[in-house]
C-alpha atoms as a PDB file:
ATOM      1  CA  UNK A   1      75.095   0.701  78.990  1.00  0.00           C
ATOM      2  CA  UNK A   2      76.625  -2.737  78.063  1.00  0.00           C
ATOM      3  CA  UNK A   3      74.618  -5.290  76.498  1.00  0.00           C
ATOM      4  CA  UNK A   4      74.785  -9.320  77.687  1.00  0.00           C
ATOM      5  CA  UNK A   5      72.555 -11.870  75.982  1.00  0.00           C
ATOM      6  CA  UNK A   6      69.373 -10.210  76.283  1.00  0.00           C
ATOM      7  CA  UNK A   7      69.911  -8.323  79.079  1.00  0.00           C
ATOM      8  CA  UNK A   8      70.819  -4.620  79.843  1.00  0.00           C
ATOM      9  CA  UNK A   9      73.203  -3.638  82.190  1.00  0.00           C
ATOM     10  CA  UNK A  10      72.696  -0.185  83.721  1.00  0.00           C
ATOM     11  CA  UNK A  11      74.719   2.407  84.479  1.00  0.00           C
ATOM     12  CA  UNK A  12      74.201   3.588  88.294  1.00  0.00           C
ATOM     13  CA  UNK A  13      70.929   4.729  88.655  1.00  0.00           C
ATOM     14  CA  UNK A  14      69.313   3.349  85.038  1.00  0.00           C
ATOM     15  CA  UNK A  15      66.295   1.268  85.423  1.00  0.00           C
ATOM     16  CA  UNK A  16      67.584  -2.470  84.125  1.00  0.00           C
ATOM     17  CA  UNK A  17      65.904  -3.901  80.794  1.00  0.00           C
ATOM     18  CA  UNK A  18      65.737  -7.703  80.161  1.00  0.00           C
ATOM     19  CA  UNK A  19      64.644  -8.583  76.435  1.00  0.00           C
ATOM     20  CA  UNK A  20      61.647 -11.714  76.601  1.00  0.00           C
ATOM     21  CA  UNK A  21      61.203 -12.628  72.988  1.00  0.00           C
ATOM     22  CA  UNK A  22      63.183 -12.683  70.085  1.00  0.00           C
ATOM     23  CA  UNK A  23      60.595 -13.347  67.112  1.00  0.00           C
ATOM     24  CA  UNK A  24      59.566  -9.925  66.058  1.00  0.00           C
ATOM     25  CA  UNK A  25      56.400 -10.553  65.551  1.00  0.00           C
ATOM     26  CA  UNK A  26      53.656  -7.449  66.361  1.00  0.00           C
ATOM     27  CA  UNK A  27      52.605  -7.429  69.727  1.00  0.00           C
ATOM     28  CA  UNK A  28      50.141  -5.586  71.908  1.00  0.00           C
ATOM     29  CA  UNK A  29      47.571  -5.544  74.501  1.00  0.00           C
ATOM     30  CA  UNK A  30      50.159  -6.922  77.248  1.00  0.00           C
ATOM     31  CA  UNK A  31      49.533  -8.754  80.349  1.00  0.00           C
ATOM     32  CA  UNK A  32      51.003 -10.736  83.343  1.00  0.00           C
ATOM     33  CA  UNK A  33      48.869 -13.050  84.779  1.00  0.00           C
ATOM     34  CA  UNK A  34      47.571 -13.025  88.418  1.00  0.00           C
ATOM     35  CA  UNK A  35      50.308 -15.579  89.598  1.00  0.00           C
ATOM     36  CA  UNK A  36      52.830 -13.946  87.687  1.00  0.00           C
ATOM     37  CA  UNK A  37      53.957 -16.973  85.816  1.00  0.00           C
ATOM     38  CA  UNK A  38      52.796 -16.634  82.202  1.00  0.00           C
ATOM     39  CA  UNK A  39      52.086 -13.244  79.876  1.00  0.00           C
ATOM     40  CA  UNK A  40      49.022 -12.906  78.106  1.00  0.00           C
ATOM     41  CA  UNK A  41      49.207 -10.989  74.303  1.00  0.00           C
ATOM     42  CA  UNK A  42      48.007  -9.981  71.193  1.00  0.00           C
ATOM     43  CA  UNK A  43      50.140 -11.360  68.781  1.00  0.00           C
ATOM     44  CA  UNK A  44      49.709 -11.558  64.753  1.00  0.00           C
ATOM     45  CA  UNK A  45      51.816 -14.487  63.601  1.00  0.00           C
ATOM     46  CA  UNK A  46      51.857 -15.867  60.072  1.00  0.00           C
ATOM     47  CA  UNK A  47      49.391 -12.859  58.849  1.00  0.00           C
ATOM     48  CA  UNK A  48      46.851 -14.001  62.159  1.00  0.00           C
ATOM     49  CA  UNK A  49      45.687 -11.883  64.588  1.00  0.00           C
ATOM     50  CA  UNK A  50      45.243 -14.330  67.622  1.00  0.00           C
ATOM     51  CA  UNK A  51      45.525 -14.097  71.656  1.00  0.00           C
ATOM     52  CA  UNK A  52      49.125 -15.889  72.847  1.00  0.00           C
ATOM     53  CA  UNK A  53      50.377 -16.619  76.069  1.00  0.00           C
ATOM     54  CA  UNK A  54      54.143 -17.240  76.882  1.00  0.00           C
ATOM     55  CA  UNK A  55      55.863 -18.264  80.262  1.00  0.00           C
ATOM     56  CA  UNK A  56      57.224 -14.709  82.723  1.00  0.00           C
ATOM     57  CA  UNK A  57      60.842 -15.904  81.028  1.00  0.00           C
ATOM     58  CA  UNK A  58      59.838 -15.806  77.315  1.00  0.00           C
ATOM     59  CA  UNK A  59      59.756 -19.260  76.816  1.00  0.00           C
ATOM     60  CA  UNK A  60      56.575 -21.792  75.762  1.00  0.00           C
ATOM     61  CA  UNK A  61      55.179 -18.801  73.335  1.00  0.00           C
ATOM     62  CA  UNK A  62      51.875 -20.721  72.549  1.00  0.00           C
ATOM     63  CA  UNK A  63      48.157 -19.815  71.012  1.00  0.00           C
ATOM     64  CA  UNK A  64      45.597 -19.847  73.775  1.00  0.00           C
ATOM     65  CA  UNK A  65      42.710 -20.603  70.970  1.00  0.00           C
ATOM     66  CA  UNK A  66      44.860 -22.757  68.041  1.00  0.00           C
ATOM     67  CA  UNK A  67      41.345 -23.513  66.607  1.00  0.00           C
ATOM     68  CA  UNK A  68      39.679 -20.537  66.141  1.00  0.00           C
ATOM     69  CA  UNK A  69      41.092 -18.563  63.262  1.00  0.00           C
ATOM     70  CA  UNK A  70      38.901 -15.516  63.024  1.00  0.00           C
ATOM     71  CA  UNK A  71      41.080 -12.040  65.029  1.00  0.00           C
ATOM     72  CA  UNK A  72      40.720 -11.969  68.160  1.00  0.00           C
ATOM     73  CA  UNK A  73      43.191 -10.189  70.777  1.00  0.00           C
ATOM     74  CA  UNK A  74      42.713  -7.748  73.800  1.00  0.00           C
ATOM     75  CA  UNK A  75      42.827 -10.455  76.556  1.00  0.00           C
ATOM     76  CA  UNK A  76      42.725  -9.643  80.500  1.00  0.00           C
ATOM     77  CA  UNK A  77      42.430 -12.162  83.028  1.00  0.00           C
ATOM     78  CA  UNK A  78      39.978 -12.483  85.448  1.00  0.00           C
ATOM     79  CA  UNK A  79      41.532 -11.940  89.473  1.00  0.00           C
ATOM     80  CA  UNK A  80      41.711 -15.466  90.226  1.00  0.00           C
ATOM     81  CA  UNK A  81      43.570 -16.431  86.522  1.00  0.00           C
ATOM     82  CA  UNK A  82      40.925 -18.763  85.734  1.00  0.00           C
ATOM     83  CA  UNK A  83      38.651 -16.844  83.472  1.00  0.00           C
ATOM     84  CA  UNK A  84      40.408 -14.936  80.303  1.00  0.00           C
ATOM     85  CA  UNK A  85      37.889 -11.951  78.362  1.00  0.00           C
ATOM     86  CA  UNK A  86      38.853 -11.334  74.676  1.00  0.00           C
ATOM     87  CA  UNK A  87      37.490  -9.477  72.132  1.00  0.00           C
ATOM     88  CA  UNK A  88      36.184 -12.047  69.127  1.00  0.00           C
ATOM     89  CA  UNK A  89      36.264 -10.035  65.879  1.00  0.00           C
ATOM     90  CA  UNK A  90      33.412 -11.785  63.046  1.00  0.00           C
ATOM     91  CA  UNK A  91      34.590 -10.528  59.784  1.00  0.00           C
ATOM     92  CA  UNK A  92      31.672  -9.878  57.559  1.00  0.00           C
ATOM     93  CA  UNK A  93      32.514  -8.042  53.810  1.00  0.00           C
ATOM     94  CA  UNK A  94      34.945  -5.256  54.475  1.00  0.00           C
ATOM     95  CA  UNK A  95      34.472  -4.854  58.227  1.00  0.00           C
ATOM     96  CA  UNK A  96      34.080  -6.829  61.232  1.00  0.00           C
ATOM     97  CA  UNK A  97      31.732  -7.428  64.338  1.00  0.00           C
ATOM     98  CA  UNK A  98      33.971  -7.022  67.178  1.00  0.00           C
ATOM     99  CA  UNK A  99      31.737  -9.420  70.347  1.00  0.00           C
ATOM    100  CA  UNK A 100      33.077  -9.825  73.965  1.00  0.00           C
ATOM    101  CA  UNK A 101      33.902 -13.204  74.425  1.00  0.00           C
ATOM    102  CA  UNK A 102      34.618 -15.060  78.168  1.00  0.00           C
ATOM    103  CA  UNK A 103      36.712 -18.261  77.773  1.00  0.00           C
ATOM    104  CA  UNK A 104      38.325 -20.495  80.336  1.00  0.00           C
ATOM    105  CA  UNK A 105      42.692 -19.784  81.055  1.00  0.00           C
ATOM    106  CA  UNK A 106      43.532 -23.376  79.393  1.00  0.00           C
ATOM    107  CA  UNK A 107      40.862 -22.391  76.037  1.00  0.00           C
ATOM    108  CA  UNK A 108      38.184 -24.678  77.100  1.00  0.00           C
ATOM    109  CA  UNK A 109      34.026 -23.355  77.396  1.00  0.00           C
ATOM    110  CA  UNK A 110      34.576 -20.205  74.905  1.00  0.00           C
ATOM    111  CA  UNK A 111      31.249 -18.211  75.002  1.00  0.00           C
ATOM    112  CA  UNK A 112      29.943 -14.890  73.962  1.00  0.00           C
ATOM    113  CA  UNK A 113      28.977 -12.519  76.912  1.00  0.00           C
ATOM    114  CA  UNK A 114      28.449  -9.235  74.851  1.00  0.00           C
ATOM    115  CA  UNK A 115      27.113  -9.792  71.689  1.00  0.00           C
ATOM    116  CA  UNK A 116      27.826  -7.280  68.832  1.00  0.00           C
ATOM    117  CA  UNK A 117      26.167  -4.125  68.660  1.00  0.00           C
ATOM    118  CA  UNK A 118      28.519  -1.697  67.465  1.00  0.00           C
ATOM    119  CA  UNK A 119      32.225  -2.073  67.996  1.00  0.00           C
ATOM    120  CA  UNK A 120      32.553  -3.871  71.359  1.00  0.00           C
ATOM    121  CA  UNK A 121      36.262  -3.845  72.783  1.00  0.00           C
ATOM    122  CA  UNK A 122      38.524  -3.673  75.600  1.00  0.00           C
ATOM    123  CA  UNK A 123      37.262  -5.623  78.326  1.00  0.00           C
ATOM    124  CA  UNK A 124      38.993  -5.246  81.788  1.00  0.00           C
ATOM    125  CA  UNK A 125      38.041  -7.736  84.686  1.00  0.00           C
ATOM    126  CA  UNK A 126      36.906  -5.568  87.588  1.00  0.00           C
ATOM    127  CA  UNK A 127      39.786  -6.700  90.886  1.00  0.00           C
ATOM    128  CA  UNK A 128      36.858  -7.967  92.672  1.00  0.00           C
ATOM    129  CA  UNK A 129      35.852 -10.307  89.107  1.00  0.00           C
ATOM    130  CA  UNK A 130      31.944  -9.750  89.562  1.00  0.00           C
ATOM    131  CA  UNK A 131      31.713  -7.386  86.971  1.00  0.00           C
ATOM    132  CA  UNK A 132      34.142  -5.660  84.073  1.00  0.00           C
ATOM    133  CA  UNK A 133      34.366  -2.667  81.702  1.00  0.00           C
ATOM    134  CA  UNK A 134      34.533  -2.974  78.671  1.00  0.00           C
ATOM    135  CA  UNK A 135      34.204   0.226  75.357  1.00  0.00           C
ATOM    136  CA  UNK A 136      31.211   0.401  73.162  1.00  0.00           C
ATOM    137  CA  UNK A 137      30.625   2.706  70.270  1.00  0.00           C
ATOM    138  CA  UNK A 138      26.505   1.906  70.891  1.00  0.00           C
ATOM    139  CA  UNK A 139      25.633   5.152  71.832  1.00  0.00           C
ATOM    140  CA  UNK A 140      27.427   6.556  69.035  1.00  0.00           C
ATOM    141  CA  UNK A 141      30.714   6.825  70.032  1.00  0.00           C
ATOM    142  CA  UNK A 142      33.506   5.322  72.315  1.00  0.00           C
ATOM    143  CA  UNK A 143      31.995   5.042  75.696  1.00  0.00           C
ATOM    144  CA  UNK A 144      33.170   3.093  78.747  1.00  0.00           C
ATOM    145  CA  UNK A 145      30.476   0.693  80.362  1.00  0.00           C
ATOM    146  CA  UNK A 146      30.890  -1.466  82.854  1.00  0.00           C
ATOM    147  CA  UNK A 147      28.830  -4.877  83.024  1.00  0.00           C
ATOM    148  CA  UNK A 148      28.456  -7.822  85.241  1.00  0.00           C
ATOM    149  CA  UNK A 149      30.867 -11.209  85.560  1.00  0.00           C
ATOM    150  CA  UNK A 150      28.023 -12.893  82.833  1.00  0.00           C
ATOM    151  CA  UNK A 151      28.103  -9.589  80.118  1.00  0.00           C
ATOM    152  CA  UNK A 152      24.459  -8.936  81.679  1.00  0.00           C
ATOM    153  CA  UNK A 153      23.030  -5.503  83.797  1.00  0.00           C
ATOM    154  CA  UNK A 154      25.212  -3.166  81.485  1.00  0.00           C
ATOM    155  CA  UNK A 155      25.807   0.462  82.840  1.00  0.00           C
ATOM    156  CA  UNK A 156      27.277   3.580  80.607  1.00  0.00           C
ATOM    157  CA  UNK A 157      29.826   5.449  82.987  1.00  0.00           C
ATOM    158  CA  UNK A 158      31.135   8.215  80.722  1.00  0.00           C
ATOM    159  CA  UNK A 159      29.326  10.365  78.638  1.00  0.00           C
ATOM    160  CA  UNK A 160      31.320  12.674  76.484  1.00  0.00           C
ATOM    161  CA  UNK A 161      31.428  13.341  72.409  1.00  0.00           C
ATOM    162  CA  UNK A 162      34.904  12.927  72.408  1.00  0.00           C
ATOM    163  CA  UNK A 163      36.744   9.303  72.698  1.00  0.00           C
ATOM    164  CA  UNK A 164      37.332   7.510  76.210  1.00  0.00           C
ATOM    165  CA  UNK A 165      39.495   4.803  76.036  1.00  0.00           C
ATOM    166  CA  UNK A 166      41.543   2.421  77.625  1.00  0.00           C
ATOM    167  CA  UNK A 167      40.346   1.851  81.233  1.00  0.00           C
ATOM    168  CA  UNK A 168      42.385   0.318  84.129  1.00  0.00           C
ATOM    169  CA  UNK A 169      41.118  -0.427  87.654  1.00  0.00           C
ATOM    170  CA  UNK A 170      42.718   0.477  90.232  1.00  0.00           C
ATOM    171  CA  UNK A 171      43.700  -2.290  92.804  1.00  0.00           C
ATOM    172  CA  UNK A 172      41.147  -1.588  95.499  1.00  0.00           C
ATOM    173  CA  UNK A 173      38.158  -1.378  92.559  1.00  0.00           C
ATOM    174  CA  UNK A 174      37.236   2.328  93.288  1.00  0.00           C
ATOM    175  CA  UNK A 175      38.451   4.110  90.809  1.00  0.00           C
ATOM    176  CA  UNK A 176      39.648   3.445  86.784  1.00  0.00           C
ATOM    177  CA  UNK A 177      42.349   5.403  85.339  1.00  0.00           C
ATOM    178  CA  UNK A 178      41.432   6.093  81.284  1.00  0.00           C
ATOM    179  CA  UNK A 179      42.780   7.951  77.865  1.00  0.00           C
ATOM    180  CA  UNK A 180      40.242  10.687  76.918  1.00  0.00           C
ATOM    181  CA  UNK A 181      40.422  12.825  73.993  1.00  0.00           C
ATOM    182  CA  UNK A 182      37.589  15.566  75.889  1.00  0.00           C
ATOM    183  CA  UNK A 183      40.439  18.349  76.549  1.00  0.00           C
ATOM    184  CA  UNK A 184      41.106  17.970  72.862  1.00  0.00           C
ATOM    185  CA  UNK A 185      43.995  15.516  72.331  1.00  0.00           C
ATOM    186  CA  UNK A 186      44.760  12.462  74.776  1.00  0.00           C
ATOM    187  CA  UNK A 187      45.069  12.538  78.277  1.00  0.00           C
ATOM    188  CA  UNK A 188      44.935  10.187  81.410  1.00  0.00           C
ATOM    189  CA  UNK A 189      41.924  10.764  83.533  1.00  0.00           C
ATOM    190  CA  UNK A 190      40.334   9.369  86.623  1.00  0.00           C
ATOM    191  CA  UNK A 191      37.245   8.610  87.530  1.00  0.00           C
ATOM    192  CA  UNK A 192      34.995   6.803  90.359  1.00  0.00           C
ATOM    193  CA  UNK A 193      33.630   3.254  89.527  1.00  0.00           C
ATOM    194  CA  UNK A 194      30.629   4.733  89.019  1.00  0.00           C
ATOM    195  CA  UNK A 195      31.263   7.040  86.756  1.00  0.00           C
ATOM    196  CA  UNK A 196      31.179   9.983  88.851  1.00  0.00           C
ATOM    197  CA  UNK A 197      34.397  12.207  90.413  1.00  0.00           C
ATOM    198  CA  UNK A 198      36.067  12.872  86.574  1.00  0.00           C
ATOM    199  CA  UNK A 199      39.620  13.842  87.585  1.00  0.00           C
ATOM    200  CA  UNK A 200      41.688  14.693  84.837  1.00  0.00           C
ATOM    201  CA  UNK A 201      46.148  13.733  85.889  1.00  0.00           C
ATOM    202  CA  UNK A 202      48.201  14.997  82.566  1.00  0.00           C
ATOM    203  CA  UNK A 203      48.269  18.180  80.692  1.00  0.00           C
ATOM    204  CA  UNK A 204      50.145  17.870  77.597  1.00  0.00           C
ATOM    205  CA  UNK A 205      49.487  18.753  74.096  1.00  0.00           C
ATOM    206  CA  UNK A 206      51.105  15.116  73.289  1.00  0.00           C
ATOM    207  CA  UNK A 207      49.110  11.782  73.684  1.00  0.00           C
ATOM    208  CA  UNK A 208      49.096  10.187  77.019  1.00  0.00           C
ATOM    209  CA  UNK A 209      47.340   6.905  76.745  1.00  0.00           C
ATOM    210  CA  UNK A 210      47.532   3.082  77.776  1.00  0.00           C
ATOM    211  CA  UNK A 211      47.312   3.776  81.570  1.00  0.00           C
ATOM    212  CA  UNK A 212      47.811   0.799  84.220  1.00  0.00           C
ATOM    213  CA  UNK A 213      47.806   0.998  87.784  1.00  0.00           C
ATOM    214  CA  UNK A 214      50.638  -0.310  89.818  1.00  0.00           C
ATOM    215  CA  UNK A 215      49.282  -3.131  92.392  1.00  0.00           C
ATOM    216  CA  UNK A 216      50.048  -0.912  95.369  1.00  0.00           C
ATOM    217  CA  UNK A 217      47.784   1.408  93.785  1.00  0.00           C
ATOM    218  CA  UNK A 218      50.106   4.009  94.167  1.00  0.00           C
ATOM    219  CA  UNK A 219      51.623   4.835  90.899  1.00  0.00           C
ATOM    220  CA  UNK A 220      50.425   4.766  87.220  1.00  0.00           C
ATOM    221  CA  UNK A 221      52.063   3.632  83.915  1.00  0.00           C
ATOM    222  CA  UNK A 222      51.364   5.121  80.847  1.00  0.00           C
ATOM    223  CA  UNK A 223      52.087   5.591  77.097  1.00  0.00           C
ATOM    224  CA  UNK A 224      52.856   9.088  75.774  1.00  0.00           C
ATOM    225  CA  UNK A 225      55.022  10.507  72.329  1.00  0.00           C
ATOM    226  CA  UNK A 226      55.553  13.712  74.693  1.00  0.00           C
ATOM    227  CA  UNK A 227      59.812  13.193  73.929  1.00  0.00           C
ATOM    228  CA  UNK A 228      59.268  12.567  70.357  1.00  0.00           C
ATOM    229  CA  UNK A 229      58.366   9.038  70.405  1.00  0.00           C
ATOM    230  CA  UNK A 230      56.104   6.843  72.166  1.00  0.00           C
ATOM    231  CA  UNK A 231      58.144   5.925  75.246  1.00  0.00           C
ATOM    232  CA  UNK A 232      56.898   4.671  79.039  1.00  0.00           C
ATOM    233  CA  UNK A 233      56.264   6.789  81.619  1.00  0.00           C
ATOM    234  CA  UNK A 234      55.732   6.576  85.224  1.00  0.00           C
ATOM    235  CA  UNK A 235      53.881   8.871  87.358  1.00  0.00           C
ATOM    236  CA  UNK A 236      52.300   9.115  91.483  1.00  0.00           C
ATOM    237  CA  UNK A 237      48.774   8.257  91.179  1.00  0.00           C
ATOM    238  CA  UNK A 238      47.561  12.062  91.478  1.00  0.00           C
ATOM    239  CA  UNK A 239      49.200  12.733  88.708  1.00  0.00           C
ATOM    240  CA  UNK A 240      52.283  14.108  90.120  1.00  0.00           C
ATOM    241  CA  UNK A 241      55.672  14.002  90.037  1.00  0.00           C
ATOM    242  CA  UNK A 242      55.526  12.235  86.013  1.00  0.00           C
ATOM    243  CA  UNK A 243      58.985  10.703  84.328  1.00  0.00           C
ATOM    244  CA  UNK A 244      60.052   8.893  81.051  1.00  0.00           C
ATOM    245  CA  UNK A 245      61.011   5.584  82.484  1.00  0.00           C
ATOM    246  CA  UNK A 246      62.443   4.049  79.239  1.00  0.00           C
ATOM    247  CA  UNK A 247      64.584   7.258  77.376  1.00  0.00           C
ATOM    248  CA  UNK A 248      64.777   4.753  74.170  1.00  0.00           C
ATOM    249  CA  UNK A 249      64.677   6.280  70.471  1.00  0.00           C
ATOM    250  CA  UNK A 250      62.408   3.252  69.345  1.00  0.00           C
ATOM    251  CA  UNK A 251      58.985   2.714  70.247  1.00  0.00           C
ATOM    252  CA  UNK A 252      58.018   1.460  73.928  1.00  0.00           C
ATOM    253  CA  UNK A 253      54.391   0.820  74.141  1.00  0.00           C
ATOM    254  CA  UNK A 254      51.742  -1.320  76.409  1.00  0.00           C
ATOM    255  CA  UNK A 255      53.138  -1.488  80.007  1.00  0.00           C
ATOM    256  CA  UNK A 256      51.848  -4.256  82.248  1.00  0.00           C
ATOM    257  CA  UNK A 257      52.928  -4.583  85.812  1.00  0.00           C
ATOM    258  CA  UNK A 258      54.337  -7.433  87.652  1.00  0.00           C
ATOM    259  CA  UNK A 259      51.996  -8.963  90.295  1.00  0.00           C
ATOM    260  CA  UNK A 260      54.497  -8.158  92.930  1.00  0.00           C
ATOM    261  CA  UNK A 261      54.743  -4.406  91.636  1.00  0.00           C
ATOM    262  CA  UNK A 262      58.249  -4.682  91.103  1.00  0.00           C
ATOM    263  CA  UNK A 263      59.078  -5.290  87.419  1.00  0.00           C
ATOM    264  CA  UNK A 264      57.202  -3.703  84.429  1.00  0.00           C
ATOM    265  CA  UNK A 265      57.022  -5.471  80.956  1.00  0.00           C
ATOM    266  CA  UNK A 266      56.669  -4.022  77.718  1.00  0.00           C
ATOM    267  CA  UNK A 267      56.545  -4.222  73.948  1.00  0.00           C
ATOM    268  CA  UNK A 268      59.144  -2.179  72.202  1.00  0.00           C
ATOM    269  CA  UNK A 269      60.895  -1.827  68.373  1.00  0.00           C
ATOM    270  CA  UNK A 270      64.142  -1.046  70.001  1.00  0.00           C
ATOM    271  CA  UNK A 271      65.354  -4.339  68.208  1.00  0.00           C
ATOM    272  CA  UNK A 272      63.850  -4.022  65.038  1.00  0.00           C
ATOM    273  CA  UNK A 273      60.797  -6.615  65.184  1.00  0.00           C
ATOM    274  CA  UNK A 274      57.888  -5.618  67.900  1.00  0.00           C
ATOM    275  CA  UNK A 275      59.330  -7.715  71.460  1.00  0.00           C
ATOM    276  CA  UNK A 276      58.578  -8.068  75.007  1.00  0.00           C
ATOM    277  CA  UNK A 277      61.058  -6.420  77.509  1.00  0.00           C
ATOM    278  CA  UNK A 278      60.858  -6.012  81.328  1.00  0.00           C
ATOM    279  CA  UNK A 279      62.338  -3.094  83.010  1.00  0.00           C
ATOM    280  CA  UNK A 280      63.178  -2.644  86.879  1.00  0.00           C
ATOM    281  CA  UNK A 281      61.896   0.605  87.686  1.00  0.00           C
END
């Protein structure tokens, strides 16, 4: 591979990468925004914790709430790219009260929709936006649930003693993809929206986790260390025909898919710092 400015260019039949940011700072919780102009992030910057949002290029890196200086981070916009969910973290002694907040795209009308009642994370709009999922350790341990566009008429959907984690809808809203420790270490399962038709899709004794659906519905990224290190994968939506899309020796985490299904972004160490990267699969 030879590198230009940024920009990897591939052998014949490598996937290209394009580096986004150049700061280092730690990033997670990745997303492209409905239009597919602008990234939304967890970034911590200057020892904060906060939700950023940069334009698809990298450029006009910016906090979304500059005022509010309390963690926050896990963001996910709402279909339409008006509506942004985040989880608002209270910090109270040694530990914190993690709420579900819903705040406007431009930071305006912030408001609590899921007040604190054990560790609240995670929300995910639903593709429809009349409802969302969101993880809840209420019942005693980490549960998905699944409540409407206001935080209100809250439904449990799993039921295990082991974690579930991570959900993803799929495009069409009938099914979410999730991480689930049940089989005894992580996996990426399946399951109907409500709840029912559990379809487990990897078998590894490695962690597969982070899972998020293409648009087209037909394929499914997803984090796993089953190479050694915690690299990208791709896989068919049944949980077939699985590959290591970014072969790198550093870290490549928290895949997020272009509107138009044909780019995936990412958050890698493969610089040194913790940067955004988009690959062509």
């Amino acid at each position: 591979m030879l590198w230009l400015v940024g920009v990897t260019v591939a052998s014949p039949g490598e996937p290209m990468v394009v580096r986004l940011t150049h700061d280092g700072s730690f990033k997670h919780h990745l997303q492209w925004s409905p239009d597919g102009q602008r990234f939304l992030m967890t970034r911590i910057h200057e020892g904060r914790m906060a939700l950023w949002t940069m334009a698809a290029d990298g450029s006009d890196l910016r906090r979304l709430l500059p005022s509010l200086h309390l963690p926050h981070f896990d963001g996910h916009w709402s279909p339409d790219g008006k509506l942004i969910l985040y989880v608002h973290d209270v910090l109270q002694g040694t530990d914190g009260k993690l709420h579900i907040h819903r705040v406007n795209a431009d930071g305006t009308d912030d408001r609590r929709i899921v007040p604190n009642r054990a560790f609240e994370e995670s929300p995910r709009w639903a593709p429809d936006g009349q409802s969302f999922l969101f993880l809840s350790t209420r019942d005693g341990n980490q549960e998905i649930y699944r409540a409407d566009a206001k935080g209100e008429n809250i439904r449990r959907l799993t039921s295990e003693v082991a974690a579930d984690n991570n959900p993803s809808w799929s495009p069409d809203g009938k099914r979410i993809a999730f991480a689930s420790a049940r089989s005894g270490n992580l996996e990426i399962w399946t399951m109907a929206s409500d709840g029912s038709d559990l379809k487990r899709l990897t078998d590894h004794p490695a962690m597969d986790f982070w899972p998020a659906w293409s648009p087209d519905g037909k394929k499914i990224a997803f984090t796993s260390n089953r190479d050694g290190n915690y690299e990208i994968y791709l896989m068919n939506a049944d949980g077939s025909d699985v590959r290591n899309l970014t072969q790198h020796p550093a870290a490549d985490t928290s895949a997020a898919w272009s509107p138009d299904g044909k780019r995936i972004a990412f958050v890698s160490s493969r610089d040194g710092g913790y940067d955004v990267y988009v690959i062509i699969p």
